[in-house]
Protein backbone atom coordinates (compact mmCIF):
# COMPACT_ATOMS: atom_id res chain seq x y z
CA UNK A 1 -17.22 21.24 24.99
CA UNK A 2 -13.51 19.39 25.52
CA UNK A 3 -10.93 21.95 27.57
CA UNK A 4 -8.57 21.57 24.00
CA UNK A 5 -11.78 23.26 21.94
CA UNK A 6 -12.31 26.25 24.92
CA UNK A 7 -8.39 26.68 24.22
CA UNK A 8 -8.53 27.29 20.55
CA UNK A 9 -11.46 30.35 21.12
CA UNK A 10 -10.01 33.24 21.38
CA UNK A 11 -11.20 35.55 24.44
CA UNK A 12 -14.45 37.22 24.36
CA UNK A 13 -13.25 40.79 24.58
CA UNK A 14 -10.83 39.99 21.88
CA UNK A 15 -11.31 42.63 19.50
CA UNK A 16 -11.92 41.98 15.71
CA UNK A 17 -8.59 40.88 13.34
CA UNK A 18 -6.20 40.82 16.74
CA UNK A 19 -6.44 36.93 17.54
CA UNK A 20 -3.70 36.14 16.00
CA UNK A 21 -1.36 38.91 17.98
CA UNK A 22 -2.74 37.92 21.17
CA UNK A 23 -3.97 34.71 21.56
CA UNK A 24 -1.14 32.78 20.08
CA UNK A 25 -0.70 29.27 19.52
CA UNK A 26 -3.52 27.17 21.01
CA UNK A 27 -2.22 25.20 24.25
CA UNK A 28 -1.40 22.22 23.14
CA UNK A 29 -3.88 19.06 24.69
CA UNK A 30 -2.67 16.56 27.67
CA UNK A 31 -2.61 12.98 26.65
CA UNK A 32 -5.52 12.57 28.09
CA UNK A 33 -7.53 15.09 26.13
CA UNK A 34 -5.86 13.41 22.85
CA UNK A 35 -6.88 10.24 23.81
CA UNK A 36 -10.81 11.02 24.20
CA UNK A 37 -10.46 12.92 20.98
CA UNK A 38 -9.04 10.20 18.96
CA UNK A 39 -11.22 7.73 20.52
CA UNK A 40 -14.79 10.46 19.56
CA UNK A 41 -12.64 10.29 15.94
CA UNK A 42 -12.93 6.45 16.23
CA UNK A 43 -16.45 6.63 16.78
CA UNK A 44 -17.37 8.95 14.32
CA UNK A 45 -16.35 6.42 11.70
CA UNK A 46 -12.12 7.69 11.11
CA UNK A 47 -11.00 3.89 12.21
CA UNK A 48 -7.84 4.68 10.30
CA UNK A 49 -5.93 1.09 10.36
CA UNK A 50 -7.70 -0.14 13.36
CA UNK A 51 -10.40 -2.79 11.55
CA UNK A 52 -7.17 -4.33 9.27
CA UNK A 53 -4.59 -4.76 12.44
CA UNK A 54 -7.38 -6.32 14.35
CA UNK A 55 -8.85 -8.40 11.60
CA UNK A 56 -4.69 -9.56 10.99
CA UNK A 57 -4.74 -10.69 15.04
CA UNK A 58 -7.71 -12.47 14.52
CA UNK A 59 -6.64 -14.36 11.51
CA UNK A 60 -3.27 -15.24 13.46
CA UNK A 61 -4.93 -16.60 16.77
CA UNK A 62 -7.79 -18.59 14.30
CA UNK A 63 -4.98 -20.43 12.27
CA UNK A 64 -2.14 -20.75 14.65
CA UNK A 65 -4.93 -22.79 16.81
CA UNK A 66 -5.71 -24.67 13.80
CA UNK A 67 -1.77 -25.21 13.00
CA UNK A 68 0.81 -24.37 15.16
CA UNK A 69 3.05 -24.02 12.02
CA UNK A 70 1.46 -20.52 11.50
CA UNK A 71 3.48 -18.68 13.78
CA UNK A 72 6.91 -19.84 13.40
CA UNK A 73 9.53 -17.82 11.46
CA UNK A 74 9.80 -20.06 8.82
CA UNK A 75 5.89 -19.52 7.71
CA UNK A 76 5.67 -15.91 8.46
CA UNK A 77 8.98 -14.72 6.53
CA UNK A 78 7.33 -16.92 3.42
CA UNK A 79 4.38 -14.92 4.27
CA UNK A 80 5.69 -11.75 4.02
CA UNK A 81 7.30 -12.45 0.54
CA UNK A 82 3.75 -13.86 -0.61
CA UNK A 83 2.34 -10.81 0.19
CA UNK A 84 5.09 -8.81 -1.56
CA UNK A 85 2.90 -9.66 -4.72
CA UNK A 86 -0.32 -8.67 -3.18
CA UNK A 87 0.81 -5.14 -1.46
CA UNK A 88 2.81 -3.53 -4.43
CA UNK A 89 -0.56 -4.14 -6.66
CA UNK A 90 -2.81 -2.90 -4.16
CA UNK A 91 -0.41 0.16 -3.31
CA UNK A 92 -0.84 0.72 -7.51
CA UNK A 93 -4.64 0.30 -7.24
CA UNK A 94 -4.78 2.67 -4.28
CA UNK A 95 -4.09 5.84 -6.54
CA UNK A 96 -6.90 4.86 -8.37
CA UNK A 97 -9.41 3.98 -5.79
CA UNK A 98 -7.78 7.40 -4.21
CA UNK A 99 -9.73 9.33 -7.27
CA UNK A 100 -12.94 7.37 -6.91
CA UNK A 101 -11.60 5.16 -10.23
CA UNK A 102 -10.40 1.85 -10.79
CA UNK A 103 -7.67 0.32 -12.66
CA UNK A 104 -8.80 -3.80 -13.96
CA UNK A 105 -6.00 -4.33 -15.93
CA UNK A 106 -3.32 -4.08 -13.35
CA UNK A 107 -2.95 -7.80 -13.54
CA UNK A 108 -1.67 -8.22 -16.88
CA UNK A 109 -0.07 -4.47 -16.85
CA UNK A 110 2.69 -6.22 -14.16
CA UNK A 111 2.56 -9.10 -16.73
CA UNK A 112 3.70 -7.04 -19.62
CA UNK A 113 6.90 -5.67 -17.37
CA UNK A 114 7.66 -9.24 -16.55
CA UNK A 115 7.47 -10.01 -20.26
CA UNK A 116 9.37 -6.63 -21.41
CA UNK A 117 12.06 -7.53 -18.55
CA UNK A 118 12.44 -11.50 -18.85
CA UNK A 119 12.99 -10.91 -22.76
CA UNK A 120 16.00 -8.29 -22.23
CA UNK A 121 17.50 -10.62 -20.10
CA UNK A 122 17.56 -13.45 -22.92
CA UNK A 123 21.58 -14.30 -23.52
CA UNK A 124 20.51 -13.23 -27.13
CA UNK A 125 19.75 -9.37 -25.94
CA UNK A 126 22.28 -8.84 -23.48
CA UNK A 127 20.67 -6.04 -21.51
CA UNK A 128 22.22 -5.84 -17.67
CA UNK A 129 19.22 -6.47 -14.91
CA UNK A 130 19.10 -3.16 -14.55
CA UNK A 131 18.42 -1.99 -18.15
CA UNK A 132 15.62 -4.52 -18.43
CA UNK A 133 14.05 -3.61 -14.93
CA UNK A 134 14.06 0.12 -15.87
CA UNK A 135 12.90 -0.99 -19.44
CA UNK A 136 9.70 -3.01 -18.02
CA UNK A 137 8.88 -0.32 -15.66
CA UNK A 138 9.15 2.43 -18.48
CA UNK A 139 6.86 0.71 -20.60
CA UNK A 140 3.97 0.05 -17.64
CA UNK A 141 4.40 3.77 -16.85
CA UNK A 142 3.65 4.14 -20.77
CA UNK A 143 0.50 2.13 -20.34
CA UNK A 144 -0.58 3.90 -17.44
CA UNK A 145 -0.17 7.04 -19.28
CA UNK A 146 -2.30 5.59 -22.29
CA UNK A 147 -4.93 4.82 -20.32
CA UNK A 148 -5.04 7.86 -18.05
CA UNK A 149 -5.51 9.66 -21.29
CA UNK A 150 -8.41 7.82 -22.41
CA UNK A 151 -10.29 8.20 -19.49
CA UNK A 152 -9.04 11.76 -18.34
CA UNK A 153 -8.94 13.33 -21.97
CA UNK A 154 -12.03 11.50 -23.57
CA UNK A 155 -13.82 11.26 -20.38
CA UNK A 156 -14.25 7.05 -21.27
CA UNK A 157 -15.11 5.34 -17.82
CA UNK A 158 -12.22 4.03 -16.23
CA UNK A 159 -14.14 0.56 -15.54
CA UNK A 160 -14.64 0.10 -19.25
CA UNK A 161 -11.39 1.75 -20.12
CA UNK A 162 -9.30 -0.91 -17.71
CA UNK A 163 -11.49 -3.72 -18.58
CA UNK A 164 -10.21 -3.49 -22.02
CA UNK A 165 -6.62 -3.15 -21.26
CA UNK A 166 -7.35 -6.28 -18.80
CA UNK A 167 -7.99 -8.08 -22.40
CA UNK A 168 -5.60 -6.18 -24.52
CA UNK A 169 -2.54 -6.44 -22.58
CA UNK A 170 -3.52 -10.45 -22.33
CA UNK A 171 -3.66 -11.02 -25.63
CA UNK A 172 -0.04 -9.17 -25.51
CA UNK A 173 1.01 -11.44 -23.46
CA UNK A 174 -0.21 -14.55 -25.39
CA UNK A 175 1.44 -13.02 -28.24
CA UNK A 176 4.68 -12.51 -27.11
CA UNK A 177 4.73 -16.08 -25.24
CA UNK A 178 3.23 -18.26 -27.36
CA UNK A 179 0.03 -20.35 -26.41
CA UNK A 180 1.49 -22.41 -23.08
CA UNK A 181 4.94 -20.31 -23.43
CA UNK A 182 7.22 -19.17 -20.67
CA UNK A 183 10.54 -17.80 -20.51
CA UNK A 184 13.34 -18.79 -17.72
CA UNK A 185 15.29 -15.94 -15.88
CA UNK A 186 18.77 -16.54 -15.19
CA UNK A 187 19.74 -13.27 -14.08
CA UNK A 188 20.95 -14.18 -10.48
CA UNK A 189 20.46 -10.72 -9.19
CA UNK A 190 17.01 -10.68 -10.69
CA UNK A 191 16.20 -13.84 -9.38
CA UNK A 192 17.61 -12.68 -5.82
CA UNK A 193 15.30 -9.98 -5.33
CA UNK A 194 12.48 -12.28 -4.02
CA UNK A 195 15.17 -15.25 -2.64
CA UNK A 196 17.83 -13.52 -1.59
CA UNK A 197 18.79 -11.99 1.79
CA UNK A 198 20.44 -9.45 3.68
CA UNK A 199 23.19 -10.50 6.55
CA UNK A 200 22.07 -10.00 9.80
CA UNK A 201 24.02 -7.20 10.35
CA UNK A 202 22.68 -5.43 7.19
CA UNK A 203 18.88 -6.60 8.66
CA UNK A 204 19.52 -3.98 11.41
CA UNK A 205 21.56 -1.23 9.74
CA UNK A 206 18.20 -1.11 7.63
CA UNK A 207 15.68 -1.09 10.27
CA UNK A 208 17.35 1.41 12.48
CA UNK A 209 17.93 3.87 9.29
CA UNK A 210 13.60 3.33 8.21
CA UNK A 211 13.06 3.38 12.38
CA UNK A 212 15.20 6.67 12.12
CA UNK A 213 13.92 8.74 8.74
CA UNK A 214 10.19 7.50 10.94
CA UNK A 215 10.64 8.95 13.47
CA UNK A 216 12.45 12.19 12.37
CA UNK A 217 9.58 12.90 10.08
CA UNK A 218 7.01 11.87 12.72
CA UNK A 219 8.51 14.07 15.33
CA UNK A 220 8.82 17.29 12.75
CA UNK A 221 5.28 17.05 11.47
CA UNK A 222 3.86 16.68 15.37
CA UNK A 223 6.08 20.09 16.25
CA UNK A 224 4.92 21.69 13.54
CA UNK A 225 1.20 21.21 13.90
CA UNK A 226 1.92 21.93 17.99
CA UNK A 227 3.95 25.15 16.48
CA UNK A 228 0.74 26.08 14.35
CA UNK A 229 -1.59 25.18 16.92
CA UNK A 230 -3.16 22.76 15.45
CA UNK A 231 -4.52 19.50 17.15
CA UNK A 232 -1.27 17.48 17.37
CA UNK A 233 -0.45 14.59 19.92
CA UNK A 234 1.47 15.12 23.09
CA UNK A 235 5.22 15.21 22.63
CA UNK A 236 5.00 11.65 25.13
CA UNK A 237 2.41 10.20 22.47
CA UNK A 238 4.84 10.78 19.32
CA UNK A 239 7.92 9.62 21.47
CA UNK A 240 5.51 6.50 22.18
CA UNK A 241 4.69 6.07 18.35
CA UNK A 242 8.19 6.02 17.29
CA UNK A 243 9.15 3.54 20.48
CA UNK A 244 6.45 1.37 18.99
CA UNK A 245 7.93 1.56 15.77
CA UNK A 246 11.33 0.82 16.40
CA UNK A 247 9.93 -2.21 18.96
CA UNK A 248 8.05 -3.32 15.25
CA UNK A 249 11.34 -3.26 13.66
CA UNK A 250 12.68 -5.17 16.35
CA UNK A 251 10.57 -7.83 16.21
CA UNK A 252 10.87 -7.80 12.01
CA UNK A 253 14.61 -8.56 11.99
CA UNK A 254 15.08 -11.09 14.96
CA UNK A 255 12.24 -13.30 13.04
CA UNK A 256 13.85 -12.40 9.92
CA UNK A 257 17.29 -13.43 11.79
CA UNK A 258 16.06 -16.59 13.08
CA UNK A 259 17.60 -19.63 11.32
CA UNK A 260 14.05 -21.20 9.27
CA UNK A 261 16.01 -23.47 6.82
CA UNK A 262 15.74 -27.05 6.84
CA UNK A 263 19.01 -28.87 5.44
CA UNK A 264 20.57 -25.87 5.22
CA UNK A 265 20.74 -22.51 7.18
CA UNK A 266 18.33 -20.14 5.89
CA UNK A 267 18.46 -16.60 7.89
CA UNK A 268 18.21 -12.69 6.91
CA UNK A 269 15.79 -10.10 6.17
CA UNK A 270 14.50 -10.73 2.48
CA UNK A 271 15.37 -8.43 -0.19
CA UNK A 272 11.73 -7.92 -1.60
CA UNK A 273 10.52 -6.82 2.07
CA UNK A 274 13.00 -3.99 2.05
CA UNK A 275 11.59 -3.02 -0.95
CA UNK A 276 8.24 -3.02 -0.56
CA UNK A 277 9.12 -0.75 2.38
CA UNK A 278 10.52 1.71 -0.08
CA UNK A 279 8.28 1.71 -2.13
CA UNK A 280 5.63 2.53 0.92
CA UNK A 281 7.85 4.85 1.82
CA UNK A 282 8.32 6.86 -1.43
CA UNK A 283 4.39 6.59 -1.97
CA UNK A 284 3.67 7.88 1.39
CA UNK A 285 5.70 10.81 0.87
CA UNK A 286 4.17 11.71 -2.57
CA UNK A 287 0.57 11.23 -1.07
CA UNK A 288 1.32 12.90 1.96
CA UNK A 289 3.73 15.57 1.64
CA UNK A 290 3.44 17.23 -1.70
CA UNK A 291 0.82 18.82 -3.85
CA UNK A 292 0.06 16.05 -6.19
CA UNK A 293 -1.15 14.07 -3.13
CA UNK A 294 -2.84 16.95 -1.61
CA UNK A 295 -4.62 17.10 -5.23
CA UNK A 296 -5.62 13.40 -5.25
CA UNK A 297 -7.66 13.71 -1.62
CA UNK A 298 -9.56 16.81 -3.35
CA UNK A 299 -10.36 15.21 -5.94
CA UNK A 300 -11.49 12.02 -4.40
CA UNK A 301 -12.78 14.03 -2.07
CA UNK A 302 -14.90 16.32 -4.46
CA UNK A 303 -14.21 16.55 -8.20
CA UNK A 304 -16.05 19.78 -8.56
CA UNK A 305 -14.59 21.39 -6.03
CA UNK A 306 -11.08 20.65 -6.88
CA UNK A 307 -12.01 21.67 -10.09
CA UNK A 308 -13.31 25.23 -9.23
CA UNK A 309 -10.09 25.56 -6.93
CA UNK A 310 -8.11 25.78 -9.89
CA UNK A 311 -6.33 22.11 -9.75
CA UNK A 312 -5.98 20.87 -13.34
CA UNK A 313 -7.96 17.07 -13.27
CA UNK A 314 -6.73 15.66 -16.16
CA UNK A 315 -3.15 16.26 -15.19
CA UNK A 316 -3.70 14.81 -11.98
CA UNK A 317 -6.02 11.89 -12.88
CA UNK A 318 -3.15 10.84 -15.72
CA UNK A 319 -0.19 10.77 -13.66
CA UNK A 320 -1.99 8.75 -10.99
CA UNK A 321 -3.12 6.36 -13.43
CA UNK A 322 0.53 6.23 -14.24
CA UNK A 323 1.61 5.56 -11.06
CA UNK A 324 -0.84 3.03 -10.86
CA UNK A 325 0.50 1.05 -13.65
CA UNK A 326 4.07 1.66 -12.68
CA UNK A 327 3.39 0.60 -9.25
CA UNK A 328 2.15 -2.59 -11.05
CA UNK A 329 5.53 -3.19 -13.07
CA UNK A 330 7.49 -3.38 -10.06
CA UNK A 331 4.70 -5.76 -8.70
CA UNK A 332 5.19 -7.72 -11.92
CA UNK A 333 9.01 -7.49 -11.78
CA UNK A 334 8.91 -9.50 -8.11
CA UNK A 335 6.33 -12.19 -9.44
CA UNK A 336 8.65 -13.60 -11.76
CA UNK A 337 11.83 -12.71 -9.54
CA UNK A 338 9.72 -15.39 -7.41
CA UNK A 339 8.87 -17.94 -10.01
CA UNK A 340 12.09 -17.23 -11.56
CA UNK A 341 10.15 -17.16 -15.09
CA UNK A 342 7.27 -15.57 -16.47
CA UNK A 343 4.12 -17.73 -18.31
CA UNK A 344 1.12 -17.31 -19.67
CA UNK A 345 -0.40 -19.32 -16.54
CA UNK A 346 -0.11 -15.93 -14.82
CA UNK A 347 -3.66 -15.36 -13.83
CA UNK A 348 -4.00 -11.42 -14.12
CA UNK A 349 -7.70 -11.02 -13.28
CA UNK A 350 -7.18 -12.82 -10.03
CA UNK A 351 -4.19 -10.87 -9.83
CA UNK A 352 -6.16 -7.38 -9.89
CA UNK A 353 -9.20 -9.14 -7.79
CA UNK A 354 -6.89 -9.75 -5.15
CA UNK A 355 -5.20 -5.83 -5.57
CA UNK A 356 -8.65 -4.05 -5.05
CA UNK A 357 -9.64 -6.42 -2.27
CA UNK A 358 -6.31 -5.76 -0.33
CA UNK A 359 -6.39 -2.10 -0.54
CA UNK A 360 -10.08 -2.13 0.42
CA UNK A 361 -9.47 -4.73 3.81
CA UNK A 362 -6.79 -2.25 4.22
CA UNK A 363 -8.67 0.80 4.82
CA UNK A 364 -8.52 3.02 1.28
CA UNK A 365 -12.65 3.71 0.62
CA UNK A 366 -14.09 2.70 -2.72
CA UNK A 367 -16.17 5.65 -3.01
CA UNK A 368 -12.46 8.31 -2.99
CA UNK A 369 -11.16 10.58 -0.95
CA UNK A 370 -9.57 8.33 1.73
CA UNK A 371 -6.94 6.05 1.84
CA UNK A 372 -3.30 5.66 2.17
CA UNK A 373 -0.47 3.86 0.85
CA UNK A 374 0.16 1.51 4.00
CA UNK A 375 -3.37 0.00 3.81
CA UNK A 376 -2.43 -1.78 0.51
CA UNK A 377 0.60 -3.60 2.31
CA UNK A 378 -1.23 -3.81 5.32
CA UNK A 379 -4.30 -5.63 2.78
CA UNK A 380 -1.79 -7.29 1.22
CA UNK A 381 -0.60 -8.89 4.59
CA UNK A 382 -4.23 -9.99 4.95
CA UNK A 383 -4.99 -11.67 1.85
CA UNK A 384 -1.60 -13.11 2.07
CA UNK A 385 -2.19 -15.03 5.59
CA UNK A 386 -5.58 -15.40 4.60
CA UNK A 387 -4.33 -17.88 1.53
CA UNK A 388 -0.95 -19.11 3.28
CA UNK A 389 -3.06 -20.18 6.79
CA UNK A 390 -5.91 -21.98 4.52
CA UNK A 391 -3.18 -23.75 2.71
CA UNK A 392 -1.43 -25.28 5.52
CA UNK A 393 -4.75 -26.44 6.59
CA UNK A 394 -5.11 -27.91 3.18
CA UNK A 395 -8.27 -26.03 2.15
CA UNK A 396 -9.15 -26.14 -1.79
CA UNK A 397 -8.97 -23.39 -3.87
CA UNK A 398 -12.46 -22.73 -3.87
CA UNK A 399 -12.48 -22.46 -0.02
CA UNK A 400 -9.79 -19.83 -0.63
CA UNK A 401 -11.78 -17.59 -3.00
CA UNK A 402 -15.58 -17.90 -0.71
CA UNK A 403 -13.32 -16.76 2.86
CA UNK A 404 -11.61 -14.04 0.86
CA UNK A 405 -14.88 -12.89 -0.61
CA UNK A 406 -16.36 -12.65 2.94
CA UNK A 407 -13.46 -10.70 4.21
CA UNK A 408 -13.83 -8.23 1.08
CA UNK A 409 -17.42 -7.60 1.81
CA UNK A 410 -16.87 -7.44 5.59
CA UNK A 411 -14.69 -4.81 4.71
CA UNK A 412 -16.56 -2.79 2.30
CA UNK A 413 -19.40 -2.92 4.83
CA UNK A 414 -17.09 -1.61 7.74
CA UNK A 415 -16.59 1.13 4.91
CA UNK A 416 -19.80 2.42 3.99
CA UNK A 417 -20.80 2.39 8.04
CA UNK A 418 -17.89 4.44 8.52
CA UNK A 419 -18.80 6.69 5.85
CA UNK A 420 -22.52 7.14 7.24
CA UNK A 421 -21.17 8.05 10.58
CA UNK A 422 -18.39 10.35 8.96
CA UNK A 423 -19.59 13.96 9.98
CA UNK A 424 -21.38 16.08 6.68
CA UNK A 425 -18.47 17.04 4.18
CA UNK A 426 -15.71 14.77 5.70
């Protein structure tokens, strides 16, 4: 037994009901003592973000010594706005997964907003950007909410459920286009929130205010669970985390800052990364530090149980499918900020392939219960430099699709050995 589990029993000759007057909080453990916890957590299958990050090093050493284009700033700041796409989908399909569900029809469910938005932006509506932005993302939250209800209030299986939206909102899409249509944006703030930039100045106001609201809530929630005693880190660990943070940031803007234009100067943070950080950010919160999200791990976690605790499923189930699907429309909203149009050459079931197999590289497990937020932009990263590295190399499209499905199943396998490992009941 570790010294940190013979400080959380109380004394021997501590009578009955008076623990919690004497004892007090637990001592809290040395870095050490942390460090051979979280490395018997690692072992009993809690990898946490461990197989992604490494798998993400691994794919950056393989390409960058099969083209030393990888690696510059030019390539990996076109990277990260590839992967925009990718992680905003799989952040949706992560509230599903979260529940033990799946959502097929995210695809075409960012494809509608696009539609809804491009359309209101037509000089013959007139609606400002952000009228048709909050438009488009109404109406995906609508669908989400549609479909929730099918599944959570006529207890239809969310796979058959989202397999027909997959095919319903398509044919919307057809309908509204044409056969071969496509509509033009010329909204120019639209249009810059996948090619515009910040200054450089602006690049690190940002990252020292997301470095900053990091590591304030990092630091409160360690205190508190030292406060509680409760297995926390060392105050030197969380001062560590957030230096490794802010060093991440670092790095971020000065290859963001870096001039990577060609017959012009190209420089800044791009708009779309700041907000797929927000959108992490906002997500994170909601799973992490309110009830709904404490609902969602239940209920991944055990239906039944959640049910018997008194947490109304339905409710929950719904409004994550919602979120899903509104997650989605903002998805949608930066593929044609990208394109700069929307078509119906936008492949959606690729689209939603692509979402499940980011989110499940990233960590979240297919069976429920476990999963975050990050690992769908962390996925997304991955899928991202998976495509953009095989590109450069000039690999065909069906080379793309056979190395992606090896990753996926790689990943699922890393899963389910994880979850064998994983202690009874965790």
């Amino acid at each position: 037994m570790s010294k940190l589990q013979d400080a959380e029993k109380p004394p021997a000759d501590t009578p009955p009901g008076a623990g919690a007057a004497v004892a007090g909080p637990a001592a809290p453990p040395s870095v050490g003592e942390y460090l051979h916890l979280s490395v018997q957590r690692i072992r009993g299958g809690e990898t946490g973000v461990l197989p992604v990050v490494g798998g993400l090093v691994l794919v950056a050493i393989l390409f960058q010594s099969l083209n030393s284009h990888f690696l510059t700033a030019g390539n990996l700041v076109n990277l990260l706005v590839q992967a925009a796409v990718f992680s905003l989908l799989a952040i949706g399909e992560v509230f599903a997964l979260l529940l033990g569900e799946i959502d097929l029809s995210i695809g075409f469910v960012a494809g509608v907003g696009a539609v809804v938005m491009t359309e209101l932006l037509l000089p013959s509506t007139g609606f400002p950007w952000w009228a048709a932005i909050a438009a488009a993302l109404v109406v995906t939250a609508l669908i989400g909410l549609l479909q929730g209800t099918l599944i959570t209030r006529l207890g239809l299986p969310s796979f058959v459920v989202t397999l027909a939206g997959l095919l319903f909102w398509q044919g919307v899409m057809l309908w509204v286009l044409g056969n071969g249509g496509s509509i033009l944006i010329q909204d120019e703030v639209v249009n810059a929130i996948s090619s515009g930039t910040l200054t450089r100045a602006a690049g690190w106001v940002v990252m020292l205010v997301i470095v900053g609201l990091f590591a304030r809530q990092t630091w409160r929630q360690d205190r508190r669970r030292r406060e509680s005693g409760l297995v926390a880190p060392p105050p030197q660990l969380t001062v560590a985390k957030i230096l490794a943070a802010l060093a991440g940031g670092v790095a971020l803007v000065l290859l963001c800052n870096a001039d990577r234009g060609v017959l012009a100067p190209v420089y800044g943070m791009p708009w779309v990364v700041v907000l797929v950080f927000a959108v992490l950010a906002a997500w994170t919160y909601l799973l992490g530090r309110t009830r709904f999200g404490l609902y969602v791990y239940a209920i991944g976690g055990n239906a039944e149980a959640a049910r018997r605790a008194g947490i109304r499923l339905p409710r929950i189930r719904t409004l994550a499918f919602v979120l899903c699907s509104f997650t989605a429309g903002i998805g949608g909203i930066v593929y044609a900020s990208r394109l700069r149009s929307i078509s119906t050459a936008l492949d959606g079931g690729t689209l939603v392939l692509y979402a499940v197999a980011a989110a499940v590289i990233g960590g979240t497990s297919l069976f429920g219960g476990r999963g975050k937020a990050l690992h769908g932009v962390l996925g997304g990263v991955v899928i991202a430099a998976i495509d953009n590295g095989m590109g450069l190399l000039g690999f065909s499209a069906a080379a793309k699709y056979i190395v992606t499905a090896i990753v996926l199943v790689i990943a699922v396998t890393i899963d389910a050995v994880a979850r064998r490992n994983r202690p009874e009941g965790r």
